[in-house]
C-alpha atoms as a PDB file:
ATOM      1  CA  UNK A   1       6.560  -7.402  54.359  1.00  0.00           C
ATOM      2  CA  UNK A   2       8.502  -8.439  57.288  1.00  0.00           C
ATOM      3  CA  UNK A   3      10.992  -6.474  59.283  1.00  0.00           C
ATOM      4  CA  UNK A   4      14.248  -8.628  57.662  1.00  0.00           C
ATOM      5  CA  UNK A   5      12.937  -8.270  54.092  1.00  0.00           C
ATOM      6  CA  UNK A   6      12.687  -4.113  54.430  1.00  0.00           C
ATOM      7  CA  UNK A   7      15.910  -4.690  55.849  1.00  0.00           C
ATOM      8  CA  UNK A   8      17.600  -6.692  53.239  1.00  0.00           C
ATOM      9  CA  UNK A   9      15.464  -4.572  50.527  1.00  0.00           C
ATOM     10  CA  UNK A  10      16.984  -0.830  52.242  1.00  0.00           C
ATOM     11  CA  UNK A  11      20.914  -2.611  52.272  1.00  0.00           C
ATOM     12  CA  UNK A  12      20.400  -3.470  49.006  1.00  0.00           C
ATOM     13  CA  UNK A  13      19.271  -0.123  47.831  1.00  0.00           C
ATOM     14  CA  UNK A  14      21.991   1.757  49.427  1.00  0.00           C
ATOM     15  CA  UNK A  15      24.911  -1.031  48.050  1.00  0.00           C
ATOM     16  CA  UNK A  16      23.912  -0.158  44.822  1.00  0.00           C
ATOM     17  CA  UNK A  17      23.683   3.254  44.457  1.00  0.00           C
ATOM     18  CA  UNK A  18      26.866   3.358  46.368  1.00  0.00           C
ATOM     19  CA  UNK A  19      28.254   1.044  43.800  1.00  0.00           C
ATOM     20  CA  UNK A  20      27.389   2.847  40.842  1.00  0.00           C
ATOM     21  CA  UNK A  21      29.986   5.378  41.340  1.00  0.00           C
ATOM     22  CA  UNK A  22      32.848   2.361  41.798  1.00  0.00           C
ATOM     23  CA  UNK A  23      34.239   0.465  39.597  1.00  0.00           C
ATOM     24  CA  UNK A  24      32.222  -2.155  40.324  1.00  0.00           C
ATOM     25  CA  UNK A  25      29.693  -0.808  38.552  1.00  0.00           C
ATOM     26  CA  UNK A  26      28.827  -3.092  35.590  1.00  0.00           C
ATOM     27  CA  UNK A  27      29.230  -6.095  37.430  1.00  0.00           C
ATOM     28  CA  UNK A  28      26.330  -4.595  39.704  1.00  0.00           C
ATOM     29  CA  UNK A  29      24.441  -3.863  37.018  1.00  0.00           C
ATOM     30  CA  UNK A  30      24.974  -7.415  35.616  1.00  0.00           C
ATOM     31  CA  UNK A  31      23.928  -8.307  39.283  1.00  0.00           C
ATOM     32  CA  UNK A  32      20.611  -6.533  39.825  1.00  0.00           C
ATOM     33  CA  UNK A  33      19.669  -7.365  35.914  1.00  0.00           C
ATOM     34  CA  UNK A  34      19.889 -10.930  36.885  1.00  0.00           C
ATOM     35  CA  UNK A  35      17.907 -11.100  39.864  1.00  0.00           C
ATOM     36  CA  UNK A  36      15.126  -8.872  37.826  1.00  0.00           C
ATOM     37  CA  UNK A  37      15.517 -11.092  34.887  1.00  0.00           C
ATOM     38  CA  UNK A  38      14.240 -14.210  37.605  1.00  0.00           C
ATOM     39  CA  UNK A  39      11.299 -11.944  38.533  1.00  0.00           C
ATOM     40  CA  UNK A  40       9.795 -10.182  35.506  1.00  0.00           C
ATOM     41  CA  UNK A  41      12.341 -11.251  32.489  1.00  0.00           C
ATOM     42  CA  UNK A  42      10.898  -8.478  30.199  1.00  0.00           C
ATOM     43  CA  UNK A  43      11.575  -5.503  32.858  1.00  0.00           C
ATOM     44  CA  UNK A  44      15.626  -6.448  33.313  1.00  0.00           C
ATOM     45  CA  UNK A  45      16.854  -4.424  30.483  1.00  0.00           C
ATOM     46  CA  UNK A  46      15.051  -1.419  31.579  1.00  0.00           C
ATOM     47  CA  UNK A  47      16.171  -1.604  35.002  1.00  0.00           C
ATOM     48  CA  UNK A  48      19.701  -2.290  34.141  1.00  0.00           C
ATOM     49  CA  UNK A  49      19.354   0.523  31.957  1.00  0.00           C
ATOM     50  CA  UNK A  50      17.766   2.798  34.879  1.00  0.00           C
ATOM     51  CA  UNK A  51      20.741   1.884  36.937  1.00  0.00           C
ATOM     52  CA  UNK A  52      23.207   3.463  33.931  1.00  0.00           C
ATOM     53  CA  UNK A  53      20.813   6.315  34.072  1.00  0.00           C
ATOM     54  CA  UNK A  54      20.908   6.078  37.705  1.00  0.00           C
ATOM     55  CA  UNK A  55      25.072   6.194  37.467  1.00  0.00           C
ATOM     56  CA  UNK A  56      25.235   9.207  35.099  1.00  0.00           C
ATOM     57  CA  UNK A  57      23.016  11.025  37.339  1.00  0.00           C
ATOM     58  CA  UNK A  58      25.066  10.482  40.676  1.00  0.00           C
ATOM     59  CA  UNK A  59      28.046  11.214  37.954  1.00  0.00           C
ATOM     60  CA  UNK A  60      27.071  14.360  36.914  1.00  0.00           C
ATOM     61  CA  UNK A  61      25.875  15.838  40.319  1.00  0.00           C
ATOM     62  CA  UNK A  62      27.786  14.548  43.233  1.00  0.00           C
ATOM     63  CA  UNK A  63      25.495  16.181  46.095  1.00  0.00           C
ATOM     64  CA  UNK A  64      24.729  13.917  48.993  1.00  0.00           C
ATOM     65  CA  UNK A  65      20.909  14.686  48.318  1.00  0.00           C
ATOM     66  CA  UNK A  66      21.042  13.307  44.868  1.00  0.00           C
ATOM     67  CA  UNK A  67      22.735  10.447  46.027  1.00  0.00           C
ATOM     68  CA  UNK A  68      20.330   9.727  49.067  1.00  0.00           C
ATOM     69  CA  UNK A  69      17.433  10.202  46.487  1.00  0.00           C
ATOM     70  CA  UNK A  70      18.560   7.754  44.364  1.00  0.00           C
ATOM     71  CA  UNK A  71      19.449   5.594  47.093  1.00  0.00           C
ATOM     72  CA  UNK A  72      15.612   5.891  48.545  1.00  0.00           C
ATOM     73  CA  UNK A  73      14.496   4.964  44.781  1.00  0.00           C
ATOM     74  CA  UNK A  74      16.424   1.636  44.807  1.00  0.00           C
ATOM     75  CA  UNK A  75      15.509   0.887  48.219  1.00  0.00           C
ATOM     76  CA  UNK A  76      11.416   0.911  47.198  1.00  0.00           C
ATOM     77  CA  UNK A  77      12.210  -0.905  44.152  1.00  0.00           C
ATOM     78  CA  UNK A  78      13.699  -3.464  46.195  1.00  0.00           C
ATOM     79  CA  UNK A  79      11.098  -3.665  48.759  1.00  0.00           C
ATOM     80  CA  UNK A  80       8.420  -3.974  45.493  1.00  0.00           C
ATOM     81  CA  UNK A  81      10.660  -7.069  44.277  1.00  0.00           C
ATOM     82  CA  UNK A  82      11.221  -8.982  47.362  1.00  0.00           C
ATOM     83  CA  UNK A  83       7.002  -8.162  48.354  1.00  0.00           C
ATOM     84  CA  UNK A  84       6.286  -9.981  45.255  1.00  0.00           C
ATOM     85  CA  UNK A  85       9.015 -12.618  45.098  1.00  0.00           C
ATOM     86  CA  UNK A  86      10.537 -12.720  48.549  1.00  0.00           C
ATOM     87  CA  UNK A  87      11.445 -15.919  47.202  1.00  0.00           C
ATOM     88  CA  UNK A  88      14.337 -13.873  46.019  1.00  0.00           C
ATOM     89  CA  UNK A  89      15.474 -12.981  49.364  1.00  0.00           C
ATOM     90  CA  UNK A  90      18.107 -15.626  49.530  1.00  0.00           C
ATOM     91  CA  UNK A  91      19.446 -14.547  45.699  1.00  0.00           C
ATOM     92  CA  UNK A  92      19.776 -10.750  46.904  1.00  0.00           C
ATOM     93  CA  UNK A  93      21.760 -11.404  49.661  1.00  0.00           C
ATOM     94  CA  UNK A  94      23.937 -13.338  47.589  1.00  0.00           C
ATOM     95  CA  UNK A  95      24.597 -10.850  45.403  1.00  0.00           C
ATOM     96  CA  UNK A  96      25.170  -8.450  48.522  1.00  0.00           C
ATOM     97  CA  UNK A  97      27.896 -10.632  49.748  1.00  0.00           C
ATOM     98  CA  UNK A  98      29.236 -11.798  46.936  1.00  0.00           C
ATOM     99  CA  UNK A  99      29.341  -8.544  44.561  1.00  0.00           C
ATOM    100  CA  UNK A 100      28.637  -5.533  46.329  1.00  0.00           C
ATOM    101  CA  UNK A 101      30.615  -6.518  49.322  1.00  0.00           C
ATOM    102  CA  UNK A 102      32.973  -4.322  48.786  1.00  0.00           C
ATOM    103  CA  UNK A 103      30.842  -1.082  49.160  1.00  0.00           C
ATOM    104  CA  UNK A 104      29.041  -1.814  52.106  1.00  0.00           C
ATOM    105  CA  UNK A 105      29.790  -0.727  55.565  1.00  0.00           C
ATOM    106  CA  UNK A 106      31.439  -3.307  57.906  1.00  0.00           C
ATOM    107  CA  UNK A 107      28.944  -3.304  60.042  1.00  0.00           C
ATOM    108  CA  UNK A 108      26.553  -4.383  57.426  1.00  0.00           C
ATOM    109  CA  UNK A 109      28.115  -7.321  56.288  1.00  0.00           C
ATOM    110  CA  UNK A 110      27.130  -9.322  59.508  1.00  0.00           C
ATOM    111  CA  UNK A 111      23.894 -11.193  59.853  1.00  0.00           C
ATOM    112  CA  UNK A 112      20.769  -9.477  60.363  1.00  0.00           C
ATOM    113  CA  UNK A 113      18.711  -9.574  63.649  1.00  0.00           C
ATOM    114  CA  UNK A 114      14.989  -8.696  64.086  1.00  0.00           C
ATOM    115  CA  UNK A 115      13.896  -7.762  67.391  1.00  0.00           C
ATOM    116  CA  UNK A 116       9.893  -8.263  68.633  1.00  0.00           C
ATOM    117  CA  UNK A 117       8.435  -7.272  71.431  1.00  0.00           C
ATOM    118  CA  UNK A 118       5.763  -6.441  73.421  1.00  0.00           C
ATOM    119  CA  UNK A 119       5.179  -4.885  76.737  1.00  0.00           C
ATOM    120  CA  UNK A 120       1.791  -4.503  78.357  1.00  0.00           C
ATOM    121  CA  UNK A 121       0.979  -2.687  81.359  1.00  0.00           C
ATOM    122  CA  UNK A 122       3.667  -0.617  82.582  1.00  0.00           C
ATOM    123  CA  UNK A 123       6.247  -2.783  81.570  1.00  0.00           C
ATOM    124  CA  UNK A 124       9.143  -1.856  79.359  1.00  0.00           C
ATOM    125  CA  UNK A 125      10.980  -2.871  76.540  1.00  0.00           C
ATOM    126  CA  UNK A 126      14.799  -2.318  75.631  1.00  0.00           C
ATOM    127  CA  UNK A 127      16.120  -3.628  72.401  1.00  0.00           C
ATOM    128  CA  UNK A 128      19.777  -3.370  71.304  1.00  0.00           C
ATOM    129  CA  UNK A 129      21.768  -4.990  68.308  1.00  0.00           C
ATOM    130  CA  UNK A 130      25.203  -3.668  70.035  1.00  0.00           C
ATOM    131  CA  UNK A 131      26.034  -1.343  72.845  1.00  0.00           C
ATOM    132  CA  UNK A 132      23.075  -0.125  75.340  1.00  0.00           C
ATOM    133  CA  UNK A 133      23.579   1.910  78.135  1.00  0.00           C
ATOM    134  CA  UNK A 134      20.416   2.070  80.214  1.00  0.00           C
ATOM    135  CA  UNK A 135      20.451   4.507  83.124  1.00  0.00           C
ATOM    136  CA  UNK A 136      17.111   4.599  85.271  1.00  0.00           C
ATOM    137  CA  UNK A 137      16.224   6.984  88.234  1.00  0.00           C
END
């Protein structure tokens, strides 16, 4: 899987956990069923049903770990989905800027960037995606 998928698949993770303690909550849901119901139609009601499990969980306990665990859980699930249908890719962001908007970080709304490189010898490499400060002696 390429950089921008594991990307796209980690943002989307995130978003919806994140979500699931909003009010936007069942319209995620409705969301992510959707795009499962496009990959593997007789898994959507399970997973839309994992994510009210998912909610009730983040509900109940409100620790940061529980939340970042649940977060990490989406995020593979994700990355499984878009390695076997990256087709979806386009779908998924989509639904990130159409539904889940709301719940993501500013910075995460603009359009992602993947950086390659390579340096051979003693050559270097410095990658940035904002501010870099480089200071050499």
């Amino acid at each position: 899987m390429d950089a921008e998928l594991m990307t796209l698949a980690s943002t989307a993770g995130t978003a919806v956990v994140t979500a699931l303690t909003t009010d936007l909550w069942q319209q995620t849901q409705v969301a992510v069923g959707a795009l499962w119901r496009r990959a593997y139609p007789e898994r959507a009601a399970t997973v839309e049903a994992e994510l009210t499990d998912t909610r009730t969980l983040l509900l109940a306990a409100p620790e940061d770990d529980v939340a970042e665990d649940s977060a990490d859980e989406w995020r593979l699930r994700f990355r499984r989905l878009l390695a076997t249908h990256p087709d979806l890719a386009d779908e998924l962001r989509r639904m990130l800027a159409e539904d889940l908007a709301p719940v993501l970080p500013a910075n995460s709304q603009s359009t992602s960037a993947v950086f390659n490189a390579t340096a051979s010898g003693h050559g270097r490499v410095y990658q940035s995606a904002g501010n870099q400060t480089i200071n050499e002696r």
